[in-house]
N, C-alpha and C. Protein backbone atom coordinates (compact mmCIF):
# COMPACT_ATOMS: atom_id res chain seq x y z
N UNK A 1 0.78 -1.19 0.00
CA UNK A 1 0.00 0.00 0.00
C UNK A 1 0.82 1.25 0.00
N UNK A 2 -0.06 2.29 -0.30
CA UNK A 2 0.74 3.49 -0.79
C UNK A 2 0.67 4.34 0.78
N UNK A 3 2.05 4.64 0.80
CA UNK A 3 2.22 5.38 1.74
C UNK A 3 1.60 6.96 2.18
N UNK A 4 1.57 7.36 1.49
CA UNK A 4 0.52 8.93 1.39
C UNK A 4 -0.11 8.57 1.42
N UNK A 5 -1.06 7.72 1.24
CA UNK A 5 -2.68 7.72 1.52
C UNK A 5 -3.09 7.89 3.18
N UNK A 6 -3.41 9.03 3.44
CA UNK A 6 -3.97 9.40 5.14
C UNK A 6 -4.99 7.77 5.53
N UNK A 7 -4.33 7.79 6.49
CA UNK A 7 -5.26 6.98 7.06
C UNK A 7 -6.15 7.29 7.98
N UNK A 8 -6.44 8.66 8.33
CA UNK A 8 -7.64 9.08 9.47
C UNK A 8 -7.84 10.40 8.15
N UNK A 9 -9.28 10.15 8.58
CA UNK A 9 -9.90 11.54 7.84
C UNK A 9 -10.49 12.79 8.57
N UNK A 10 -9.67 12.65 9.59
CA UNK A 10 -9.63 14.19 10.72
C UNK A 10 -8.78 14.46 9.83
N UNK A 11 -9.11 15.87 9.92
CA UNK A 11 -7.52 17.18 8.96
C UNK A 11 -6.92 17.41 10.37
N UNK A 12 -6.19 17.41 9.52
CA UNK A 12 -4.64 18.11 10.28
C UNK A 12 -4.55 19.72 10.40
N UNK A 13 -5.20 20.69 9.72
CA UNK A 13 -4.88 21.61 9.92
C UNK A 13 -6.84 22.49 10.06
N UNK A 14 -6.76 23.35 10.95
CA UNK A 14 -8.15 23.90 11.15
C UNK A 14 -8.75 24.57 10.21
N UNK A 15 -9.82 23.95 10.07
CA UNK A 15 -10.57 24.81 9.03
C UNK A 15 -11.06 26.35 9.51
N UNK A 16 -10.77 27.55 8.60
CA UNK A 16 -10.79 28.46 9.55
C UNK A 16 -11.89 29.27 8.52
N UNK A 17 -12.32 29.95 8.67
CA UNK A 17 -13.33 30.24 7.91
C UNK A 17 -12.77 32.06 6.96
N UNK A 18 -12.66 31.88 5.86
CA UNK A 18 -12.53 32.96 5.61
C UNK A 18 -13.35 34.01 5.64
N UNK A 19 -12.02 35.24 5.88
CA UNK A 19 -13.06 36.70 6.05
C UNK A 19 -13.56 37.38 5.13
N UNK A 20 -13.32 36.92 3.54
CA UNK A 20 -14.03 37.43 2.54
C UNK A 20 -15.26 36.46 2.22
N UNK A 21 -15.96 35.77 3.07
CA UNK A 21 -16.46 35.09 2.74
C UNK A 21 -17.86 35.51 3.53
N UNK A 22 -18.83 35.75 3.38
CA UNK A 22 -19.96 37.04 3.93
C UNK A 22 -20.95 35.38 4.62
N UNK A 23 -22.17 35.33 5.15
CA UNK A 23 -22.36 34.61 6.20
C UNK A 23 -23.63 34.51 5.42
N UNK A 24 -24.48 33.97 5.20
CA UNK A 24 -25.90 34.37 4.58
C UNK A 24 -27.48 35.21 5.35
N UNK A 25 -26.42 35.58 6.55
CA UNK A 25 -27.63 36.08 7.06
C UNK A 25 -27.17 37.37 7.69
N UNK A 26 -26.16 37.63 7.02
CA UNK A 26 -25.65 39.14 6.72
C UNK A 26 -26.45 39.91 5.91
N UNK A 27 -27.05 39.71 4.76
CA UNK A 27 -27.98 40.21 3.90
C UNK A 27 -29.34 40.35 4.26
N UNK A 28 -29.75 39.73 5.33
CA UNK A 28 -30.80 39.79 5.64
C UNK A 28 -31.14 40.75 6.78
N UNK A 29 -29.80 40.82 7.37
CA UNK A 29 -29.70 42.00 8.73
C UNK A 29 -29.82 43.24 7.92
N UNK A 30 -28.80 43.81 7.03
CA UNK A 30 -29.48 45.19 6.32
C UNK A 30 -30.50 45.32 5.82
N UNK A 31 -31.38 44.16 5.26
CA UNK A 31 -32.78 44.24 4.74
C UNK A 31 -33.48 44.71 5.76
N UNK A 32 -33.81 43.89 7.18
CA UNK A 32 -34.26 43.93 8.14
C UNK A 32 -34.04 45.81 8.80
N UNK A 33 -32.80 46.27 9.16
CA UNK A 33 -33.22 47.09 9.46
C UNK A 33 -33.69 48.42 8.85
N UNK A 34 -33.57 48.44 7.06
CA UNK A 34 -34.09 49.34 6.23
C UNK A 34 -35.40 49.32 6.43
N UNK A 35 -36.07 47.53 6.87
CA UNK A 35 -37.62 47.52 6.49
C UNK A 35 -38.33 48.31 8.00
N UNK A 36 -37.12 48.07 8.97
CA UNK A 36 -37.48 47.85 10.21
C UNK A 36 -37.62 49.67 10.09
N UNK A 37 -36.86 50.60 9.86
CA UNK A 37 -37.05 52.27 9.80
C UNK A 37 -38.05 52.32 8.78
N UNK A 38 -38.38 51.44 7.34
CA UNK A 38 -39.28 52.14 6.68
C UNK A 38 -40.86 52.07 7.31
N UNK A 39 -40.87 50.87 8.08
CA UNK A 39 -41.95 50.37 9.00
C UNK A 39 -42.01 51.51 9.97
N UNK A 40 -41.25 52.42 10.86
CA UNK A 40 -41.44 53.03 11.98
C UNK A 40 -41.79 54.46 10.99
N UNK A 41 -41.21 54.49 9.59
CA UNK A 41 -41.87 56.15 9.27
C UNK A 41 -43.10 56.13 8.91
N UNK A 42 -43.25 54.73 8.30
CA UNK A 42 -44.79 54.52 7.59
C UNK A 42 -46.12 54.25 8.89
N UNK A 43 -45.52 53.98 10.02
CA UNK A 43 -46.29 53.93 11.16
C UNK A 43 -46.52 55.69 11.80
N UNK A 44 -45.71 56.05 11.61
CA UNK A 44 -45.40 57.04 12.28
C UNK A 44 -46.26 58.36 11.23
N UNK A 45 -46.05 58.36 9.98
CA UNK A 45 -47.07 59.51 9.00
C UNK A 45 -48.55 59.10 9.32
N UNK A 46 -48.90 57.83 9.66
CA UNK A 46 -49.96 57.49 9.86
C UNK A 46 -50.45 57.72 11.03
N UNK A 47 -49.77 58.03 11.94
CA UNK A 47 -50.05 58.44 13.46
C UNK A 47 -50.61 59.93 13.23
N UNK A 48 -49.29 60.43 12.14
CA UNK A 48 -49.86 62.04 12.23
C UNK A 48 -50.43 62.25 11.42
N UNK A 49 -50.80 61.61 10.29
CA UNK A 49 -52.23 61.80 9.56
C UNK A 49 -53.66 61.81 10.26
N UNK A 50 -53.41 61.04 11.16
CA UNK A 50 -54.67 60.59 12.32
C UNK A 50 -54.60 61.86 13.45
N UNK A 51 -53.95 62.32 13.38
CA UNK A 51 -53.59 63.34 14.65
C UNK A 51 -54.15 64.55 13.83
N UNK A 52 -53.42 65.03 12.49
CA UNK A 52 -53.78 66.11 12.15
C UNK A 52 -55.63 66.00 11.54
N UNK A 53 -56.09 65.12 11.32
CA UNK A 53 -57.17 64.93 10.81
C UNK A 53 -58.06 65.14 12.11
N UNK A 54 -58.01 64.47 13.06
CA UNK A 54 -58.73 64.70 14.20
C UNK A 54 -58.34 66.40 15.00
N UNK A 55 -57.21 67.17 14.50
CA UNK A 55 -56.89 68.53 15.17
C UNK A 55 -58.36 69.01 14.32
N UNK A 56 -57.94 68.91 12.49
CA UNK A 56 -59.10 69.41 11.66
C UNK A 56 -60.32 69.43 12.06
N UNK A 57 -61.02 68.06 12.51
CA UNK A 57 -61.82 68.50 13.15
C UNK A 57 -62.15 69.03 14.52
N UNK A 58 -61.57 69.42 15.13
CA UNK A 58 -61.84 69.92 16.21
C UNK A 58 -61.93 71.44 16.09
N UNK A 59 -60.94 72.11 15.47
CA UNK A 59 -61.04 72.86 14.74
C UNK A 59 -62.54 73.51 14.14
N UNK A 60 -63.08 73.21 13.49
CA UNK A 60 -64.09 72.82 12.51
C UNK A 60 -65.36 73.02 13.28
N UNK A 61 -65.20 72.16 14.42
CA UNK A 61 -66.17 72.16 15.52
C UNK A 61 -66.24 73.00 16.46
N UNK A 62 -65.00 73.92 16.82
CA UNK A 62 -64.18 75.38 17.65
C UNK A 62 -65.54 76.39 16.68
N UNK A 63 -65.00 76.50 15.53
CA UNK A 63 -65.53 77.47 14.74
C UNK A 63 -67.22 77.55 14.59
N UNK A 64 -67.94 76.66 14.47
CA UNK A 64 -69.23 76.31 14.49
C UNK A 64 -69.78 76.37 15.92
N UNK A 65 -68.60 76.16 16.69
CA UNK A 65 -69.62 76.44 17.78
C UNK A 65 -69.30 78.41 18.42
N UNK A 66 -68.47 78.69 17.99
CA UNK A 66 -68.35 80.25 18.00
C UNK A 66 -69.25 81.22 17.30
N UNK A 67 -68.75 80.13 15.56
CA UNK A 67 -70.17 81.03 15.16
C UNK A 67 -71.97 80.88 15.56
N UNK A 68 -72.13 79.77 16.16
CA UNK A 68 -73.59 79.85 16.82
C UNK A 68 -73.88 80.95 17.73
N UNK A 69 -72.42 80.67 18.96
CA UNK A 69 -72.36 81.62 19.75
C UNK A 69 -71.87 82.89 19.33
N UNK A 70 -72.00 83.41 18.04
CA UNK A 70 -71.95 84.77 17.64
C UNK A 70 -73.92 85.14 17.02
N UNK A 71 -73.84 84.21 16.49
CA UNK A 71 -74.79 84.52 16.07
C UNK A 71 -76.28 84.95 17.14
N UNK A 72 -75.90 83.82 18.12
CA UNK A 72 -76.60 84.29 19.33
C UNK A 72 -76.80 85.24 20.31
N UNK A 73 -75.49 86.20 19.79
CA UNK A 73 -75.09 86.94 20.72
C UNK A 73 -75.94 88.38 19.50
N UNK A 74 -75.81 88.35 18.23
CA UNK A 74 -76.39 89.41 17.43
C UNK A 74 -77.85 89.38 17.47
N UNK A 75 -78.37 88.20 17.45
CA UNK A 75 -79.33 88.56 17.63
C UNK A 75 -80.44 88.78 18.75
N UNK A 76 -79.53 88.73 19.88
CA UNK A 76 -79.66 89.32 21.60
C UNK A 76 -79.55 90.72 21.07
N UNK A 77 -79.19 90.83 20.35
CA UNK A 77 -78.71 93.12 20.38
C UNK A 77 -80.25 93.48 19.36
N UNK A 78 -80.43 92.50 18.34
CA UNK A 78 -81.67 93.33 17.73
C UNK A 78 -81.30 94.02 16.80
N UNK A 79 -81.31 93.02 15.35
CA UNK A 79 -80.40 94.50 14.11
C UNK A 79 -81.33 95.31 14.20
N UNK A 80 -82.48 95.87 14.42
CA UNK A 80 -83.50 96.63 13.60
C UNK A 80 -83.49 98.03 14.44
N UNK A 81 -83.22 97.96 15.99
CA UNK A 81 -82.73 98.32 17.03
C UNK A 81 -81.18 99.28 16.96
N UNK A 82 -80.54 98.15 16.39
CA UNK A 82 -79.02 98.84 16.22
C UNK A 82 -79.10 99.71 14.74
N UNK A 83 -79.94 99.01 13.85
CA UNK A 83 -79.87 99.83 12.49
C UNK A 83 -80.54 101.13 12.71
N UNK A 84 -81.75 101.62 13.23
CA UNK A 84 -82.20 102.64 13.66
C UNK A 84 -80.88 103.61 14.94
N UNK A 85 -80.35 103.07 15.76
CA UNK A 85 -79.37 103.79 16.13
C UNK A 85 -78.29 104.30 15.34
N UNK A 86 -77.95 103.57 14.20
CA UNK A 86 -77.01 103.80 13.09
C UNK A 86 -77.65 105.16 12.13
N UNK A 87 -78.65 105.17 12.22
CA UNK A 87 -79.52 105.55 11.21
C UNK A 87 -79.35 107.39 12.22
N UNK A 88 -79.82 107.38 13.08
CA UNK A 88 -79.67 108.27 14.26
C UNK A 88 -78.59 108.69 14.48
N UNK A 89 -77.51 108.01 14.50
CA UNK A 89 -76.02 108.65 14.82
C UNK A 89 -75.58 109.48 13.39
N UNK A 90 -76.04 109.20 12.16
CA UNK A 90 -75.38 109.39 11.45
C UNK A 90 -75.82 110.87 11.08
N UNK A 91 -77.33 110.76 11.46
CA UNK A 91 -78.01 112.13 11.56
C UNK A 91 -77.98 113.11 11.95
N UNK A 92 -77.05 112.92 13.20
CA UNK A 92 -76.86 113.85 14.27
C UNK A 92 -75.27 114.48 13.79
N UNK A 93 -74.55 113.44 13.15
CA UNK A 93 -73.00 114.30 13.03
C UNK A 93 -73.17 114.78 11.49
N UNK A 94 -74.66 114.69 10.74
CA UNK A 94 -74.95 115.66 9.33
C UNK A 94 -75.58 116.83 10.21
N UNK A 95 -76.12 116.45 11.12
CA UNK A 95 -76.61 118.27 11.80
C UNK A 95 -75.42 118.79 12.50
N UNK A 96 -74.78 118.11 13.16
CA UNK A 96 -73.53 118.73 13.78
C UNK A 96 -72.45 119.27 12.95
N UNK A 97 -72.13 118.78 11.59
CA UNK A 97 -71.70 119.44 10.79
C UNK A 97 -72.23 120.88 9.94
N UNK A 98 -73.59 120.54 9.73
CA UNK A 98 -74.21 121.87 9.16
C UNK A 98 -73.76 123.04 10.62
N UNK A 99 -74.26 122.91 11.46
CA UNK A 99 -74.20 123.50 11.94
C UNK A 99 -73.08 124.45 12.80
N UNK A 100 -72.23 123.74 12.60
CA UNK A 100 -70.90 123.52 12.75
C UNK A 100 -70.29 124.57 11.42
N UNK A 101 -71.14 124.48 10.20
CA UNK A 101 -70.33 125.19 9.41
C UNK A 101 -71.64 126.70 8.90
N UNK A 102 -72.55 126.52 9.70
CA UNK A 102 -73.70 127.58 9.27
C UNK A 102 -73.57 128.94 10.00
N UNK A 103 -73.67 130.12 8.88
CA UNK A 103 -73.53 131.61 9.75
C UNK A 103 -73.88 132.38 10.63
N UNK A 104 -74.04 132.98 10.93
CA UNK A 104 -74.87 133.83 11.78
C UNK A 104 -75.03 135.26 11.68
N UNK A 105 -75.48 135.78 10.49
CA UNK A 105 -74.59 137.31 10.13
C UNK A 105 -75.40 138.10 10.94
N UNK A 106 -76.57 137.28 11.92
CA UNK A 106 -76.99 138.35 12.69
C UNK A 106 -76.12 138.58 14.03
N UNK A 107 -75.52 137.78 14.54
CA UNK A 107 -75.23 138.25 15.81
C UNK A 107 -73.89 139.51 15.34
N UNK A 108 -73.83 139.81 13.71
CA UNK A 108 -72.43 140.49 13.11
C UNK A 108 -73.82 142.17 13.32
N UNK A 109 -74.80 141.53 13.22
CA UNK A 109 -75.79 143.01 13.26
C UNK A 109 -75.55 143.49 14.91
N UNK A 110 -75.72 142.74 15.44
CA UNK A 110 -75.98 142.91 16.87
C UNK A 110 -74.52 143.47 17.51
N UNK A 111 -73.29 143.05 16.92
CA UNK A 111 -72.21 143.76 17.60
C UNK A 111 -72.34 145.18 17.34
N UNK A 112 -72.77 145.26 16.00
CA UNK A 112 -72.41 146.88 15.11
C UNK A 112 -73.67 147.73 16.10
N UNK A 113 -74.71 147.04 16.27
CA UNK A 113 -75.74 147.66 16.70
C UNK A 113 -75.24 148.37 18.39
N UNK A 114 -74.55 147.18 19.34
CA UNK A 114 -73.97 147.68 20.44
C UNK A 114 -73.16 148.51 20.54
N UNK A 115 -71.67 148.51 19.57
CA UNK A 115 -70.75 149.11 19.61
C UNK A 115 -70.21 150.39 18.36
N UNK A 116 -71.86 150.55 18.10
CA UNK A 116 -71.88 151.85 17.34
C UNK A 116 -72.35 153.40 18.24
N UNK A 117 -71.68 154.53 18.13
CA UNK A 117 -72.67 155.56 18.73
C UNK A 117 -73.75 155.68 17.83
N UNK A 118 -74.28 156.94 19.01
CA UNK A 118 -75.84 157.08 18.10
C UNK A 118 -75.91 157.98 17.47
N UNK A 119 -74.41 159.10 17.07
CA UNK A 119 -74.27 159.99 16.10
C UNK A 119 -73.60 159.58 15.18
N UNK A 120 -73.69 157.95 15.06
CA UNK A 120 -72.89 157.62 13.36
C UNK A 120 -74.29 157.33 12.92
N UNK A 121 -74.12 157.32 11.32
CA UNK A 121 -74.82 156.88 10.10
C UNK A 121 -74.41 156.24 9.12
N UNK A 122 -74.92 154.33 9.29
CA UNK A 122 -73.62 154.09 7.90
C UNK A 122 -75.33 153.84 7.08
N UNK A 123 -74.87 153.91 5.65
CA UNK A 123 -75.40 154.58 4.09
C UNK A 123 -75.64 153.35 3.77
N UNK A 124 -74.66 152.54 3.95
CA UNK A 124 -74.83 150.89 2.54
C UNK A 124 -73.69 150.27 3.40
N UNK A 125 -74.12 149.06 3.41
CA UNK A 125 -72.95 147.81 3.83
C UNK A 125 -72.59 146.70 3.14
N UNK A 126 -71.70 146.02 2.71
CA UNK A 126 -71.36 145.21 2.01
C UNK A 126 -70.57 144.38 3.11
N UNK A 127 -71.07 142.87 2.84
CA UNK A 127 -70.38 141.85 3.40
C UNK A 127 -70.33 140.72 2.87
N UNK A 128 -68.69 140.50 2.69
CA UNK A 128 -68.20 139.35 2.19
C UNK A 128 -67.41 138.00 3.00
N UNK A 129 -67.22 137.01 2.63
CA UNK A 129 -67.29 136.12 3.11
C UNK A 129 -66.16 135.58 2.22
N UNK A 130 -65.05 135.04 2.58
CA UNK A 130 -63.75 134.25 1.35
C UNK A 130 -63.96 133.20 1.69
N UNK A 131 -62.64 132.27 0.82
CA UNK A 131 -62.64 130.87 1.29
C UNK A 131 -62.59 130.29 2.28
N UNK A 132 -61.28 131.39 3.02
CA UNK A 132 -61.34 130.62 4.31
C UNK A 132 -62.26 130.93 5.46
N UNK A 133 -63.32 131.72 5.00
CA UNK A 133 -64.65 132.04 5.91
C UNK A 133 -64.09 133.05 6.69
N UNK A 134 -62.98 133.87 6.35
CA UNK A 134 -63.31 135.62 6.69
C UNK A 134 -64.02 136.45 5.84
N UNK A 135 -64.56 137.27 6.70
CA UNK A 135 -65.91 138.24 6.70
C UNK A 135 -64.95 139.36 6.39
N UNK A 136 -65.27 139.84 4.93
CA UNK A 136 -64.82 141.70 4.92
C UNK A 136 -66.04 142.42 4.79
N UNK A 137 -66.15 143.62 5.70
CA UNK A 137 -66.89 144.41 5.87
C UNK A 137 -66.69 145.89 5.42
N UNK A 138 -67.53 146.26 4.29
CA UNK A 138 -67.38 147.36 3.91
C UNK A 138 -68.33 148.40 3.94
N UNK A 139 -68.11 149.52 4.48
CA UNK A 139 -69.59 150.47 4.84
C UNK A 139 -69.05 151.85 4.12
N UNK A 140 -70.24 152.92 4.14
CA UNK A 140 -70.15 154.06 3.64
C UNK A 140 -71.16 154.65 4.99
N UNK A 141 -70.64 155.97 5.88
CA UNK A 141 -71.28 156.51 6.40
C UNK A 141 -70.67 157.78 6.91
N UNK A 142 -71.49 158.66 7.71
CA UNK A 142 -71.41 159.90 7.92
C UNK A 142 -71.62 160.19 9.88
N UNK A 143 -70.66 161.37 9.89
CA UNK A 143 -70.62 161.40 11.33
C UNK A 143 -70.58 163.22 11.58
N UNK A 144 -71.05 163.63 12.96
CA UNK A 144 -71.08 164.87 12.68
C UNK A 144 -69.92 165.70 12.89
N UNK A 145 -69.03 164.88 13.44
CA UNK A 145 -67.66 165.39 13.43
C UNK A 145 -66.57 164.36 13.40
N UNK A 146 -65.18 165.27 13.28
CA UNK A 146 -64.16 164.25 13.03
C UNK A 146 -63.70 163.62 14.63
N UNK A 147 -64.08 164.03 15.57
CA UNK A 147 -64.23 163.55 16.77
C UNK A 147 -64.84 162.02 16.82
N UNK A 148 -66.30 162.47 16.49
CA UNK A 148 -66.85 161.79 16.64
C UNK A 148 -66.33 160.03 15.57
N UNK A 149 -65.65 160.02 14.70
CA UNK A 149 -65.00 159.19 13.73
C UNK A 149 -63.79 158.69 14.56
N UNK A 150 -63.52 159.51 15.63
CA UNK A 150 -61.89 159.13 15.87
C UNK A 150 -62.76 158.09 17.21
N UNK A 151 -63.74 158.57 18.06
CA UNK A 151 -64.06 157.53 19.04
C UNK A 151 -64.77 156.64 18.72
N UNK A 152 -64.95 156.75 17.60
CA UNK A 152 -65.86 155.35 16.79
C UNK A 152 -64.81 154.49 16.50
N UNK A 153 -63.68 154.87 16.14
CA UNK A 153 -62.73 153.99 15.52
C UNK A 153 -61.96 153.17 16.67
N UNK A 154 -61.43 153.97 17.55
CA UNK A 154 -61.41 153.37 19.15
C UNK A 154 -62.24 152.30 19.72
N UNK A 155 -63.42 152.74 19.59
CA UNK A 155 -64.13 151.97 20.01
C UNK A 155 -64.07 150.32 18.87
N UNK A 156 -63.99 150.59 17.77
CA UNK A 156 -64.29 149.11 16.82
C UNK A 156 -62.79 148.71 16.94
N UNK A 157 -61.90 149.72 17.27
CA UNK A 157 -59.82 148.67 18.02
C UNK A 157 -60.15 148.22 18.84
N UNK A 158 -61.32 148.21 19.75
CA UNK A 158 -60.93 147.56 21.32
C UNK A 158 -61.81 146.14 21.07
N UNK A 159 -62.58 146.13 20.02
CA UNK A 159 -63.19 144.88 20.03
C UNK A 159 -62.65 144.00 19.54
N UNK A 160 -62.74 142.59 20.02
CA UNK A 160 -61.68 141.31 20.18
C UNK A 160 -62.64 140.99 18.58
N UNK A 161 -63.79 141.35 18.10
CA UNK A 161 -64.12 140.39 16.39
C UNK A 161 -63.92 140.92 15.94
N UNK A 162 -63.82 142.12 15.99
CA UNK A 162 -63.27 143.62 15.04
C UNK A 162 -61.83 143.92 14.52
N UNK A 163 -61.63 143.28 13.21
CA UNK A 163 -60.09 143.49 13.28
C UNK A 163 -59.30 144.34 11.96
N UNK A 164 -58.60 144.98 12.39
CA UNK A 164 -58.20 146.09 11.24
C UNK A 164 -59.13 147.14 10.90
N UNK A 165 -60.04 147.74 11.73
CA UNK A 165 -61.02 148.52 11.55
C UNK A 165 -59.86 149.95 10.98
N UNK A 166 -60.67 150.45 9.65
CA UNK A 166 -59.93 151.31 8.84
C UNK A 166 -60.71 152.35 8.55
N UNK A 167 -60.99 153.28 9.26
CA UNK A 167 -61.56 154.70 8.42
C UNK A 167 -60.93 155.41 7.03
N UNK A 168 -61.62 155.51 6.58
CA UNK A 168 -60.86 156.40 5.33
C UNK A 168 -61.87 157.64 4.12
N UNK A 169 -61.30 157.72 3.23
CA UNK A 169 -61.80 158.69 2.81
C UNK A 169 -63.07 159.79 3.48
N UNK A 170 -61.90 160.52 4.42
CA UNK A 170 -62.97 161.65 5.39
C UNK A 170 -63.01 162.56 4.64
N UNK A 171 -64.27 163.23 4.21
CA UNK A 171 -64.69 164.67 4.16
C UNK A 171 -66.02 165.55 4.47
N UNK A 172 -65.54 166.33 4.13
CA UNK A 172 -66.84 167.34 4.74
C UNK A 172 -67.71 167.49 3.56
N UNK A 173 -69.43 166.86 4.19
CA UNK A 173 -70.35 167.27 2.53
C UNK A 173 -71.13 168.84 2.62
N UNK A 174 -72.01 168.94 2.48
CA UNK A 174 -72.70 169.91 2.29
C UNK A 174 -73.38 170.68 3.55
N UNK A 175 -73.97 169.58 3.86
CA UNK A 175 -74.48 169.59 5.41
C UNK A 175 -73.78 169.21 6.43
N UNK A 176 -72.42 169.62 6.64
CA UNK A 176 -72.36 170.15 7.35
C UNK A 176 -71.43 168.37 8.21
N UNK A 177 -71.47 167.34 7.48
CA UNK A 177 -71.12 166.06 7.92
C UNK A 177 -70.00 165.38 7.65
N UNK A 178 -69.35 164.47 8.23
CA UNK A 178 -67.94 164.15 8.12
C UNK A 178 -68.50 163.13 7.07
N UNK A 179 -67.94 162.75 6.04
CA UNK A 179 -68.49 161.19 5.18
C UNK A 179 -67.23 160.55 5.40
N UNK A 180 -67.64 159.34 5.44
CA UNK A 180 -66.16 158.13 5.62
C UNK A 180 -66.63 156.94 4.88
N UNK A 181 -65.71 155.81 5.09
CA UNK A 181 -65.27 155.18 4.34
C UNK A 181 -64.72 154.22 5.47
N UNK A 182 -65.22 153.04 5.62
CA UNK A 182 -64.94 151.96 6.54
C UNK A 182 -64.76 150.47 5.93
N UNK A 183 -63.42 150.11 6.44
CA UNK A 183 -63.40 148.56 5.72
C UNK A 183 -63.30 148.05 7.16
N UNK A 184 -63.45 146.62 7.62
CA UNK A 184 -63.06 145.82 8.38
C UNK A 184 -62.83 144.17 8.34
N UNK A 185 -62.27 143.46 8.96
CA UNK A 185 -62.24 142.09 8.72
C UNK A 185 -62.88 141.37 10.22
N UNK A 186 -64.29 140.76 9.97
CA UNK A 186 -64.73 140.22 11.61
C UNK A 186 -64.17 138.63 11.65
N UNK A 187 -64.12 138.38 12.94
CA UNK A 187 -63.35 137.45 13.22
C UNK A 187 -64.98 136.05 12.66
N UNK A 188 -64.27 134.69 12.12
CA UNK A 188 -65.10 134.24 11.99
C UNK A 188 -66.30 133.59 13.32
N UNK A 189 -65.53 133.16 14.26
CA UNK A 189 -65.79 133.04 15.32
C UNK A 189 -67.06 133.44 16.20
N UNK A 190 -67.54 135.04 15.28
CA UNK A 190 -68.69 135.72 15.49
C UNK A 190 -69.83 135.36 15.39
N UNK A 191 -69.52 134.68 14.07
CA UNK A 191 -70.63 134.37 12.82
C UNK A 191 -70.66 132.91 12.77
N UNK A 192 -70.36 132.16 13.80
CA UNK A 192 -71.08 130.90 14.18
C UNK A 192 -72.05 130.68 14.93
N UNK A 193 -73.01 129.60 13.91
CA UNK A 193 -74.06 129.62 14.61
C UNK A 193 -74.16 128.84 15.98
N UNK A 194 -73.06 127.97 15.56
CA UNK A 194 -73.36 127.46 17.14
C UNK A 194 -72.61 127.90 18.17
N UNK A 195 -72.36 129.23 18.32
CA UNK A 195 -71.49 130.02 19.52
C UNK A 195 -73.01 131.19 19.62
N UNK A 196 -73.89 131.07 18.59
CA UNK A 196 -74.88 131.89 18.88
C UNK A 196 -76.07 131.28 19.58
N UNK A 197 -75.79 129.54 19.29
CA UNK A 197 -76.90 128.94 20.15
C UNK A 197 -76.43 128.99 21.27
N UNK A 198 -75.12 128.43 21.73
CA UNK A 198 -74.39 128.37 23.11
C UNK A 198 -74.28 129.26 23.94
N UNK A 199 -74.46 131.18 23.48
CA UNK A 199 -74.39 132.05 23.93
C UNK A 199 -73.28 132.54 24.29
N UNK A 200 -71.98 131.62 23.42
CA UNK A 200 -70.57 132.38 23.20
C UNK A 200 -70.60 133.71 22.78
């Protein structure tokens, strides 16, 4: 018999397992934990699909029940009630404006009437009114002396609506009388009507 031929079929040297040699259930561990995260996101959108769907409605149900309780609350006030107060307020600040912007050229009679003597004579009066609601006042009248023109004129400087009071063209007519020539500017202030209701 041949000498090389082993006679025990134990090896002699250890079988050792090589390291390029991958295990078969190596492939299945990275499967596993790709499926195992795609499983926890696909669980997990579904959690908050369920979450945000149930916020929606709650939501939904917030709003419906606010608007009942609005609606309940308007028609505790009474539109027909509030529309007639609307109707009323709006009335009152169109009269408060007229009035607010309406003249009074009488209480402009009533100063001239107080703070005139009783030896002037005015002839013709002209009164104007500009944009910005000053009053020019223009008169023609006669006095029996030049005295009497100089304490008239005094008298229309000391008044607070009376402003720039201007005598002019003085002369002597026939009879015996001073004739003049009066411009002035009254304050608007005069000639409101509602300082004439108020008794400003």
């Amino acid at each position: 018999m041949d000498q090389n031929i082993p006679t025990s079929f134990i090896p002699k040297k250890s079988l050792a397992v090589s390291s390029n040699l991958k295990s078969p259930n190596d492939g299945q561990k990275s499967i596993g934990i790709i499926f195992l995260i795609s499983l926890i996101i696909f669980v997990g959108m579904i959690v908050l699909s369920i979450a945000l769907f149930l916020y929606q409605q709650f939501l939904i149900q917030n709003l419906e029940r606010k608007s009942d309780s609005l609606d309940r609350a308007r028609a505790a006030f009474e539109p027909a009630i509030i529309q007639e107060i609307e109707r009323l307020d709006s009335r009152m600040r169109s009269a408060n404006q007229i009035l607010s912007e309406h003249k009074a050229v009488s209480s402009f009679f009533s100063l001239l009437e107080a703070n005139t003597l009783v030896s002037m004579q005015f002839e013709n009066l002209n009164y104007e009114t500009d944009e910005m609601g000053q009053a020019k006042v223009t008169m023609k009248g006669k006095a029996p002396s030049f005295s009497s023109v100089a304490l008239q004129s005094d008298i229309f400087g000391e008044n607070k609506f009376i402003h720039d009071p201007i005598f002019s063209n003085l002369n002597l007519d026939r009879e015996g009388f001073i004739g003049f020539d009066f411009t002035a500017t009254i304050d608007p202030r005069l000639t409101l009507y509602e300082n004439l209701i108020l008794g400003n």
